[in-house]
Protein backbone atom coordinates (compact mmCIF):
# COMPACT_ATOMS: atom_id res chain seq x y z
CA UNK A 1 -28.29 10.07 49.15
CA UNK A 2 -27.57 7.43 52.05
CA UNK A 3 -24.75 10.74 53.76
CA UNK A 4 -27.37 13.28 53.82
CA UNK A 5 -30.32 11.40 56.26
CA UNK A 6 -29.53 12.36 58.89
CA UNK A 7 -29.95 16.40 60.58
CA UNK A 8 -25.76 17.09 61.25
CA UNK A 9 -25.24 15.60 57.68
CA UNK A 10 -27.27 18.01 56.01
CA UNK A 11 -25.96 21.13 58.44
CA UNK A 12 -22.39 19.61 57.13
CA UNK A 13 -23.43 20.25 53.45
CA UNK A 14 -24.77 23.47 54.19
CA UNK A 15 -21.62 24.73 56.09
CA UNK A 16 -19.70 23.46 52.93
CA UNK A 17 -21.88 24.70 49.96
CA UNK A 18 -21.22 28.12 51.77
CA UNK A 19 -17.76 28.60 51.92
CA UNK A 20 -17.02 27.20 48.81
CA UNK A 21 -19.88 30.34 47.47
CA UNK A 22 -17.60 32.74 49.94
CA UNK A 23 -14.43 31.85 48.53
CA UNK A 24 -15.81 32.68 45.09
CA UNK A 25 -17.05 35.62 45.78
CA UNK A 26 -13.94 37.04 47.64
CA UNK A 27 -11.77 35.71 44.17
CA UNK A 28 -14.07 38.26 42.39
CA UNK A 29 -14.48 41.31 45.15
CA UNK A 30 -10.15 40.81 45.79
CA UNK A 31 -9.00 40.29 42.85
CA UNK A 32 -6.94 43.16 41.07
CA UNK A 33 -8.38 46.01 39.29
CA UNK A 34 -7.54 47.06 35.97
CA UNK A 35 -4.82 49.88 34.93
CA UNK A 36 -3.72 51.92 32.40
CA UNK A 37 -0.27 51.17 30.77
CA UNK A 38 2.65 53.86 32.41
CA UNK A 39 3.11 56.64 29.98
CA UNK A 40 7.30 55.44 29.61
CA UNK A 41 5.45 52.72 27.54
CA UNK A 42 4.22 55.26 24.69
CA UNK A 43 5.22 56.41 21.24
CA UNK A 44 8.25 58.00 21.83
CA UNK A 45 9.02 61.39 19.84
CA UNK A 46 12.13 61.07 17.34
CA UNK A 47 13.70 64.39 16.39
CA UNK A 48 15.65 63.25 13.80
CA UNK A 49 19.69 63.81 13.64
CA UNK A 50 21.81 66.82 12.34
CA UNK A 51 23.15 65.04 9.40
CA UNK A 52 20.02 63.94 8.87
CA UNK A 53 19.12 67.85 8.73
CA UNK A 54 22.24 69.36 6.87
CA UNK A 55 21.46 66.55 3.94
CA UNK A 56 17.74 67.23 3.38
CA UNK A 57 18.81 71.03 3.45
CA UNK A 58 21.77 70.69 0.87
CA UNK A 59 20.07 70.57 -2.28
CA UNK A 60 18.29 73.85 -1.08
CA UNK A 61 21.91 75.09 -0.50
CA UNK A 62 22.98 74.80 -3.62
CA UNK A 63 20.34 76.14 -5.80
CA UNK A 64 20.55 79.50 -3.56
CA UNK A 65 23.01 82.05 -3.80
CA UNK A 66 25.71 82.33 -1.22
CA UNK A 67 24.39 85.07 0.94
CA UNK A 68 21.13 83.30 1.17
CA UNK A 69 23.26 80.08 2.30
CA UNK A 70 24.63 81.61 5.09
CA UNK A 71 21.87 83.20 6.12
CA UNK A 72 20.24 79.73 5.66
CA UNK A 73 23.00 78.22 7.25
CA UNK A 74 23.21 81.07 10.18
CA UNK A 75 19.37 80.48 10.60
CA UNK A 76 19.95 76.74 10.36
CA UNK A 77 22.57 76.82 13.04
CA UNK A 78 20.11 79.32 15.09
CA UNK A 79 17.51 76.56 14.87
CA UNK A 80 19.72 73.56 15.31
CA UNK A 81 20.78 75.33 18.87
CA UNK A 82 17.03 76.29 19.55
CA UNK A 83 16.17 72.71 18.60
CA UNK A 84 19.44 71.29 20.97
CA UNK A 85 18.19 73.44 23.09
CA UNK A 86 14.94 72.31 23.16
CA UNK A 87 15.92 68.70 22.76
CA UNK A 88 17.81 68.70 26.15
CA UNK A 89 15.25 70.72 28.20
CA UNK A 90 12.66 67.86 26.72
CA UNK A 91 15.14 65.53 27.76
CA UNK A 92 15.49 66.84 31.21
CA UNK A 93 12.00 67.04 31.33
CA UNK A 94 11.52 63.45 29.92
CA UNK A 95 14.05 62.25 32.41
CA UNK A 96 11.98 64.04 35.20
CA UNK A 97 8.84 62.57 33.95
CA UNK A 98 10.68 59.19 33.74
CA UNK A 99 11.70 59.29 37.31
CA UNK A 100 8.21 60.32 38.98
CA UNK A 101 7.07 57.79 36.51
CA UNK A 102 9.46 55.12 38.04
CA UNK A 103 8.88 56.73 41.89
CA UNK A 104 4.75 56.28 40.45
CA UNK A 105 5.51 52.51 38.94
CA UNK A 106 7.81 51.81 42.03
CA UNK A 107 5.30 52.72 44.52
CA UNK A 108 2.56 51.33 42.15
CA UNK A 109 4.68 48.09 42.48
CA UNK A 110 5.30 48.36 46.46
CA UNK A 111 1.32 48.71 46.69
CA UNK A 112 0.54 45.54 44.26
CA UNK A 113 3.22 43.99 46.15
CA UNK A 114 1.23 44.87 49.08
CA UNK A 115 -1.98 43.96 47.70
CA UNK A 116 -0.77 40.76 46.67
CA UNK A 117 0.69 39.92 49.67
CA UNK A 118 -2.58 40.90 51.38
CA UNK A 119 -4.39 38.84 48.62
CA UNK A 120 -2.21 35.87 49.63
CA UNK A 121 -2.85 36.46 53.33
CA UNK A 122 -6.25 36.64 53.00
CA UNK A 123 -6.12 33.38 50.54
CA UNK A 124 -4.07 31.52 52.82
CA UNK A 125 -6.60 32.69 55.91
CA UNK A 126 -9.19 31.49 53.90
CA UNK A 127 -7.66 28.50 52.93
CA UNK A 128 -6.99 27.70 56.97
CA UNK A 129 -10.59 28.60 57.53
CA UNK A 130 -11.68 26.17 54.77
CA UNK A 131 -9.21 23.54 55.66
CA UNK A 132 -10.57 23.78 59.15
CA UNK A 133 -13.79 24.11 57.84
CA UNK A 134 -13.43 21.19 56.03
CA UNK A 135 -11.41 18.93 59.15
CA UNK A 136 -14.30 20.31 61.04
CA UNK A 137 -16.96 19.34 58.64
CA UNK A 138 -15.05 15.59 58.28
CA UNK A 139 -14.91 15.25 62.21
CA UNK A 140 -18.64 16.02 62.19
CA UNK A 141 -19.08 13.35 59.12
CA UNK A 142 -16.79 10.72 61.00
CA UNK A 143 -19.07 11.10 64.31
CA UNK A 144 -22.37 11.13 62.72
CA UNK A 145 -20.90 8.24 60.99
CA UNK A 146 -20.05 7.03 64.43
CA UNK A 147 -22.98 7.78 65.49
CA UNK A 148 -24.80 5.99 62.50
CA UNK A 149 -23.28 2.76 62.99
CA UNK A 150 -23.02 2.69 66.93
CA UNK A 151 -27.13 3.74 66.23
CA UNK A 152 -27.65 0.78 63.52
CA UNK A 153 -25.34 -1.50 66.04
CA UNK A 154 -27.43 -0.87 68.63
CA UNK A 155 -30.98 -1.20 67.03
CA UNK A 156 -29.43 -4.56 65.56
CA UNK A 157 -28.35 -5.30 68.67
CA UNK A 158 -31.68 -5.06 69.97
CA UNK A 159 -33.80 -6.43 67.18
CA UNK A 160 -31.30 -9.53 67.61
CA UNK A 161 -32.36 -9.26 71.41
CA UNK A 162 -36.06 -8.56 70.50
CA UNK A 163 -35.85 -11.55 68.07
CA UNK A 164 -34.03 -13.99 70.30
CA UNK A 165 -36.56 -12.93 73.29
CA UNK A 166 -39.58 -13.74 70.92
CA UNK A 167 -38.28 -17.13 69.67
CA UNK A 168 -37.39 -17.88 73.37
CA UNK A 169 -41.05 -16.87 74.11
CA UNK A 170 -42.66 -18.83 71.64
CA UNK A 171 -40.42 -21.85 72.56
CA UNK A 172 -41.80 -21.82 76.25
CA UNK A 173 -45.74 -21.21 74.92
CA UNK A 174 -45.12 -23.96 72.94
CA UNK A 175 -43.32 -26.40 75.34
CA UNK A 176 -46.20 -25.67 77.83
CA UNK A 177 -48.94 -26.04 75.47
CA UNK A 178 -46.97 -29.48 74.72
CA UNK A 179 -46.93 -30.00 78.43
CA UNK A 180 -50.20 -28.99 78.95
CA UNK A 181 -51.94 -31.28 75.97
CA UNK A 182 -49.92 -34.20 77.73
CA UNK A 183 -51.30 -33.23 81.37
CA UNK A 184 -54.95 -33.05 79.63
CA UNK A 185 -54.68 -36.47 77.99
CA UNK A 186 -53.03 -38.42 81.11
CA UNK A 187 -55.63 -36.84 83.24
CA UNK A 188 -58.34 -37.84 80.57
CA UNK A 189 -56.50 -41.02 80.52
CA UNK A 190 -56.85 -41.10 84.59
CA UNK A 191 -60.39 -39.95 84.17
CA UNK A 192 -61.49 -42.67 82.00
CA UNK A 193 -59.86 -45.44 83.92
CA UNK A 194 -61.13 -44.41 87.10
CA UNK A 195 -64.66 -44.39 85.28
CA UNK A 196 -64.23 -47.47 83.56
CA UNK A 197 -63.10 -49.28 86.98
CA UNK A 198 -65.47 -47.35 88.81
CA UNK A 199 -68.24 -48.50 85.84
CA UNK A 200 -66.51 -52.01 86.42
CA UNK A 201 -66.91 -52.09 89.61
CA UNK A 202 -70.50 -51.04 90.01
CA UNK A 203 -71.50 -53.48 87.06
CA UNK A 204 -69.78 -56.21 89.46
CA UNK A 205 -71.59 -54.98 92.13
CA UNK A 206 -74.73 -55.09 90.69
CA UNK A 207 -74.02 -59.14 89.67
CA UNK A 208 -72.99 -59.74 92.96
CA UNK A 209 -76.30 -58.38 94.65
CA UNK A 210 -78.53 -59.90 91.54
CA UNK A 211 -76.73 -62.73 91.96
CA UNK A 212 -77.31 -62.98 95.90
CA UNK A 213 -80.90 -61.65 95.26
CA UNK A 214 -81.38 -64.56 93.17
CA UNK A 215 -79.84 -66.90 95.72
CA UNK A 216 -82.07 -65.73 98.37
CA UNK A 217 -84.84 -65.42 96.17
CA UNK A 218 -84.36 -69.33 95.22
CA UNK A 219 -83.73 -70.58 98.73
CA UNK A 220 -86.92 -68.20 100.35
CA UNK A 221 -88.73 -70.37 97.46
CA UNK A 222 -87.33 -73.62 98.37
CA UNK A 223 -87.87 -73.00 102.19
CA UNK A 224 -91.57 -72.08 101.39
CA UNK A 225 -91.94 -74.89 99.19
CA UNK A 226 -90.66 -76.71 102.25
CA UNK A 227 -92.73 -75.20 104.42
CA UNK A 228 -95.67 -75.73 102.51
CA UNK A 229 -94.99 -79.67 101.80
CA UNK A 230 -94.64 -79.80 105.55
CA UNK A 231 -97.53 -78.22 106.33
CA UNK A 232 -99.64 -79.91 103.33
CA UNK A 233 -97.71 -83.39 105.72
CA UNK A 234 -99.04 -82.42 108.61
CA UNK A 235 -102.07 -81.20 107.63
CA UNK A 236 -102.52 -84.50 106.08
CA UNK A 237 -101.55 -86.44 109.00
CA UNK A 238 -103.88 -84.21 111.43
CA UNK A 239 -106.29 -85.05 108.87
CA UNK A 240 -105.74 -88.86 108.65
CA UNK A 241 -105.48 -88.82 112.58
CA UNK A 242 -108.95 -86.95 113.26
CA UNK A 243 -110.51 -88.96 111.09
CA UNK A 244 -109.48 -92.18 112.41
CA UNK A 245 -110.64 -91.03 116.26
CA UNK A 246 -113.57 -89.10 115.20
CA UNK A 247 -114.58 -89.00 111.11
CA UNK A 248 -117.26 -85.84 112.46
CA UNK A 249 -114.89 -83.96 114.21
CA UNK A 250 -112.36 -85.07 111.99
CA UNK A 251 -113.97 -83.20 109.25
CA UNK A 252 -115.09 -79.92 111.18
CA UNK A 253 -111.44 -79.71 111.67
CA UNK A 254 -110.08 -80.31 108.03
CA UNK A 255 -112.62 -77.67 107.21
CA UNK A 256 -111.70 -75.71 109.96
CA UNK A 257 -107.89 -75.99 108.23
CA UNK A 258 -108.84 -75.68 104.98
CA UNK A 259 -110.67 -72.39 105.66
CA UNK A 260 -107.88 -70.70 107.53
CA UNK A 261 -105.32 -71.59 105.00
CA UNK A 262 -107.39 -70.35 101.90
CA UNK A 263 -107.76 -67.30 104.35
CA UNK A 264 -103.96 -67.31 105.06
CA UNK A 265 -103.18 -67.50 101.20
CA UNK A 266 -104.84 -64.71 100.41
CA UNK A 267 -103.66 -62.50 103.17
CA UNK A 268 -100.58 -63.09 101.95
CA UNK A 269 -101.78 -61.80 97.67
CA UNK A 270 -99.80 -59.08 97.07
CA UNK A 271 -102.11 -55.67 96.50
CA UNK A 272 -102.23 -53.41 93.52
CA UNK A 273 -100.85 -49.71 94.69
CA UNK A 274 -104.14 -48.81 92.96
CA UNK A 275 -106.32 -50.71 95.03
CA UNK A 276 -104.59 -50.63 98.82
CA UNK A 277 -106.13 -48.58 101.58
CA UNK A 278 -103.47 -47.56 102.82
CA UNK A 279 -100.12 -47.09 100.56
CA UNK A 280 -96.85 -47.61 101.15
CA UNK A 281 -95.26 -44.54 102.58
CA UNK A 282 -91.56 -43.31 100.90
CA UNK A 283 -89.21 -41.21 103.38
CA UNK A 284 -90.32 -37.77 103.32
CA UNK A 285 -94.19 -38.67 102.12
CA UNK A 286 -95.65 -39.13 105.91
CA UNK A 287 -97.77 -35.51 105.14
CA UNK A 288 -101.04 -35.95 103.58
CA UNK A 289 -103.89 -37.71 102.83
CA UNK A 290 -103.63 -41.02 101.18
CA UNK A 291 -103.99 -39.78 97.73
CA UNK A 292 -101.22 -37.19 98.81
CA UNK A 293 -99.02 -39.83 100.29
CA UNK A 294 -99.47 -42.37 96.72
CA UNK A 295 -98.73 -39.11 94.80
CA UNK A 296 -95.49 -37.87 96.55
CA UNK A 297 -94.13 -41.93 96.27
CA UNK A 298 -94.80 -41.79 93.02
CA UNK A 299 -93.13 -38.81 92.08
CA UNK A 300 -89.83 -39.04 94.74
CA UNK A 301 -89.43 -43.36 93.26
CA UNK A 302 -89.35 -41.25 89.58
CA UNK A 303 -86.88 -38.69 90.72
CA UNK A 304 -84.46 -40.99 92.60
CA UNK A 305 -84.60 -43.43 89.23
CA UNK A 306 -84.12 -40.57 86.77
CA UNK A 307 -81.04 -39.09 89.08
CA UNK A 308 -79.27 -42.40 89.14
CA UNK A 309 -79.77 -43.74 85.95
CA UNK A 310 -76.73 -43.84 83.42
CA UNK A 311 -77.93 -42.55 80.68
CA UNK A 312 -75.11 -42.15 78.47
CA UNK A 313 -75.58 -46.19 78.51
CA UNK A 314 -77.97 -45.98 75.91
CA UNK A 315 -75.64 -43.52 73.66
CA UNK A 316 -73.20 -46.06 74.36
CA UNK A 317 -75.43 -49.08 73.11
CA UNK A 318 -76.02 -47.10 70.00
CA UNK A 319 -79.48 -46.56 70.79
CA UNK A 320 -80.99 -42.41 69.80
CA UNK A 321 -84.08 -41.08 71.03
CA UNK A 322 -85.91 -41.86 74.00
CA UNK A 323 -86.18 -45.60 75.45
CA UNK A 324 -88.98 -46.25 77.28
CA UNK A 325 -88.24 -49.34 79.83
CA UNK A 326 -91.50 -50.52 82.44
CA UNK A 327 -90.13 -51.54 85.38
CA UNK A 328 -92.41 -53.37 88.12
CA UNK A 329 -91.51 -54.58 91.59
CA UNK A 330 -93.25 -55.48 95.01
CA UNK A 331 -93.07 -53.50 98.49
CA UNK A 332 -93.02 -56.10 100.77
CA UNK A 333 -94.79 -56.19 104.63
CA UNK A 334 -91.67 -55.38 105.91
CA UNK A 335 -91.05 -52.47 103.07
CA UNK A 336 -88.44 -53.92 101.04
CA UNK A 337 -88.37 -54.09 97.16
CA UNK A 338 -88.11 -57.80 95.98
CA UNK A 339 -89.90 -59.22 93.03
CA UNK A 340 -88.12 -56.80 90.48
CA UNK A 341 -88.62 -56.98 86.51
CA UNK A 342 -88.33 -55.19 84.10
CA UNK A 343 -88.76 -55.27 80.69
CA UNK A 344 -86.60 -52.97 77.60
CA UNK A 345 -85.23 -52.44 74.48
CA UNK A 346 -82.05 -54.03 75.32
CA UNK A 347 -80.40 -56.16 77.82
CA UNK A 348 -78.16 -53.39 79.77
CA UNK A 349 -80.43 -51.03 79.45
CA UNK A 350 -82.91 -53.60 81.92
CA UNK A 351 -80.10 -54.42 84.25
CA UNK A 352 -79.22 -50.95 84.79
CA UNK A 353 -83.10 -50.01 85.97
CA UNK A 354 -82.83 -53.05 87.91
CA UNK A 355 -79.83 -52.28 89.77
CA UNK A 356 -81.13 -48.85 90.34
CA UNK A 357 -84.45 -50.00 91.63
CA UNK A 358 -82.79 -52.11 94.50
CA UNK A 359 -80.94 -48.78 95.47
CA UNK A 360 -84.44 -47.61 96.15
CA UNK A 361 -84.50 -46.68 100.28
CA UNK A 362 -86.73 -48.98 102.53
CA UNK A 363 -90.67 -47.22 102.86
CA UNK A 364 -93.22 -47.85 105.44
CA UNK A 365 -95.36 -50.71 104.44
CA UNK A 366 -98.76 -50.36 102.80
CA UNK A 367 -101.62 -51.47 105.52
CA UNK A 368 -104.71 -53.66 104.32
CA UNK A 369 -107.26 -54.01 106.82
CA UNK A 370 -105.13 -53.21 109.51
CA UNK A 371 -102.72 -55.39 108.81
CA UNK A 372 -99.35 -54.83 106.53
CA UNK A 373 -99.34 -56.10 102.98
CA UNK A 374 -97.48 -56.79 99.94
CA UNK A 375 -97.97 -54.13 97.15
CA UNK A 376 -96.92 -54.34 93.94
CA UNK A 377 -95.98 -50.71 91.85
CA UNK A 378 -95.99 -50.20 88.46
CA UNK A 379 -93.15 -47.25 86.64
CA UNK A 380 -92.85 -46.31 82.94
CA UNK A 381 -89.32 -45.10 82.75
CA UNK A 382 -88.36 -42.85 79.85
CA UNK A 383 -84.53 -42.36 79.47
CA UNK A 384 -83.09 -40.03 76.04
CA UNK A 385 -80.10 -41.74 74.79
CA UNK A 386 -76.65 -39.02 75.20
């Protein structure tokens, strides 16, 4: 039942199952006892009448003799007084008994009265105490009904609150998950413009110096083609002009010439890094023996490639795997790199070694002789495509 949950609801019932089990009982225990019917209520004694008497007695009368009917009669009139006699002193004593039997009834009567009265007294108590009983057990019904719904109106009130506070919560996680995806991808988006301009830039960079490298390659070229046409000129002039004062000494000195520019020429044959006495010598390899100094070069020119190489450019070009590119270049007698190629499995993948082999630091020449010379170096380069 929904009106006996809670603890002052069932203490209500209680209260109220007892009285009512009270009440019974006193109806019971109260009530009025059983008695005997007053004796005035009885068979009452009928004597009969004189008439009644003298006729029953008259046939006797006649059949007896006349002495015997007076005597009869004498005796009959001694009897009737006896029997008067009797008849009132019963009567006096019948009215006697009647009256202590009234007085008895009367004060029987005063004491039912009494009882009854007390009876009603008692009922109407009883009835206060379960009227009260029951306004007491409604008031307690009405405020644990009170309290029920002030209860249920305030858990409702704060499941609403709960409810609202969670949907308010979930709002804001979601509005700043929102706002944080849409941070993430504009700085993504930053991120990868800023690469691709900085990957833009760098790639323009890198045409700019190949394309000035080639420039300056082509005009040191032109000027030693120059050079060498002028000096082939003059050399054919001295030549022409030696022989036409003196064809001998003409000759001693075109040989002369000839033998210090054939000794010139090669001076100036680049050397394998193999073959040199003396290598070239990379920042931070002046320690050492020779062997030493070729070693550490070799190893710092494969760290500085392999530390500034892209290589998510060959993940980008499709490629998987490792690409092996052989890159080749000279140190010249000043230590500068110049004469680069390189040769790979794609395009990019050659101009990025190449633009990472000029970014290679100037070295201490490599000494042939005594004198500083060109040396050309040979690198496999192995890159693992991302």
């Amino acid at each position: 039942m929904k009106f006996l949950q809670t603890k002052h609801e069932q203490n209500s019932a209680k209260i109220t199952t007892l009285i009512v089990v009270i009440v019974v009982l006193l109806c019971f225990v109260v009530g009025q006892d059983y008695q005997d019917l007053p004796e005035e209520y009885g068979v009452a004694v009928n004597f009969g009448d004189i008439s009644d008497l003298s006729e029953n007695i008259q046939p006797n009368i006649k059949e007896n003799s006349d002495s015997e009917t007076e005597e009869l009669l004498e005796e009959e009139i001694v009897e009737e007084e006896t029997a008067e006699q009797e008849i009132t002193e019963e009567e006096v004593i019948e009215e006697e008994v009647k009256e202590e039997k009234i007085d008895e009834q009367e004060k029987l009567n005063e004491e039912l009265e009494k009882q009854e009265a007390e009876k009603a007294a008692e009922e109407a108590a009883e009835a206060e105490e379960a009227a009260a009983a029951e306004k007491l057990l409604a008031q307690q019904e009405e405020e644990a009904l009170k309290i029920k719904n002030e209860k249920e109106a305030k858990e409702a009130k704060e499941a609403k609150e709960a409810k609202e506070k969670l949907e308010k919560q979930k709002a804001k996680e979601a509005k700043e998950k929102v706002e944080a995806a849409k941070k993430a991808a504009e700085a993504k988006a930053k991120a990868d413009k800023a690469a691709k301009e900085a990957k833009e830039k760098a790639d323009a960079q890198a045409k700019a110096k190949i394309a000035k490298e080639a420039a300056d390659a082509k005009a040191k070229a032109q000027k030693a083609e120059a050079d060498r046409v002028a000096k082939a000129k003059l050399a054919a002039e001295a030549k022409a002009k030696a022989k036409a004062a003196k064809a001998a000494s003409d000759k001693a000195a075109a040989d002369k010439a000839a033998a210090a520019a054939k000794k010139k020429s090669e001076g100036n044959k680049p050397m394998s890094f193999a073959l040199i006495e003396n290598s070239p010598i990379y920042p931070g390899c002046e320690s050492g023996n020779n062997a030493a100094k070729k070693k550490c070069m070799n190893d710092k020119i494969k760290q500085f490639l392999a530390n500034n190489f892209n290589k998510r450019l060959a993940g980008d070009l499709g490629l998987s795997g490792i690409q092996k590119i052989n890159i080749r270049f000279t140190i010249s007698e000043t230590g500068n790199i110049t004469g680069i190629r390189v040769k790979g499995p794609d395009p990019k993948l050659e101009e990025e070694a190449r633009r990472v082999t000029k970014l290679l630091p100037k070295m201490k020449p490599g000494m042939q002789q005594g004198r500083p010379a060109a040396v050309t170096f040979n690198l496999p380069l192995s890159v693992k495509a991302e």
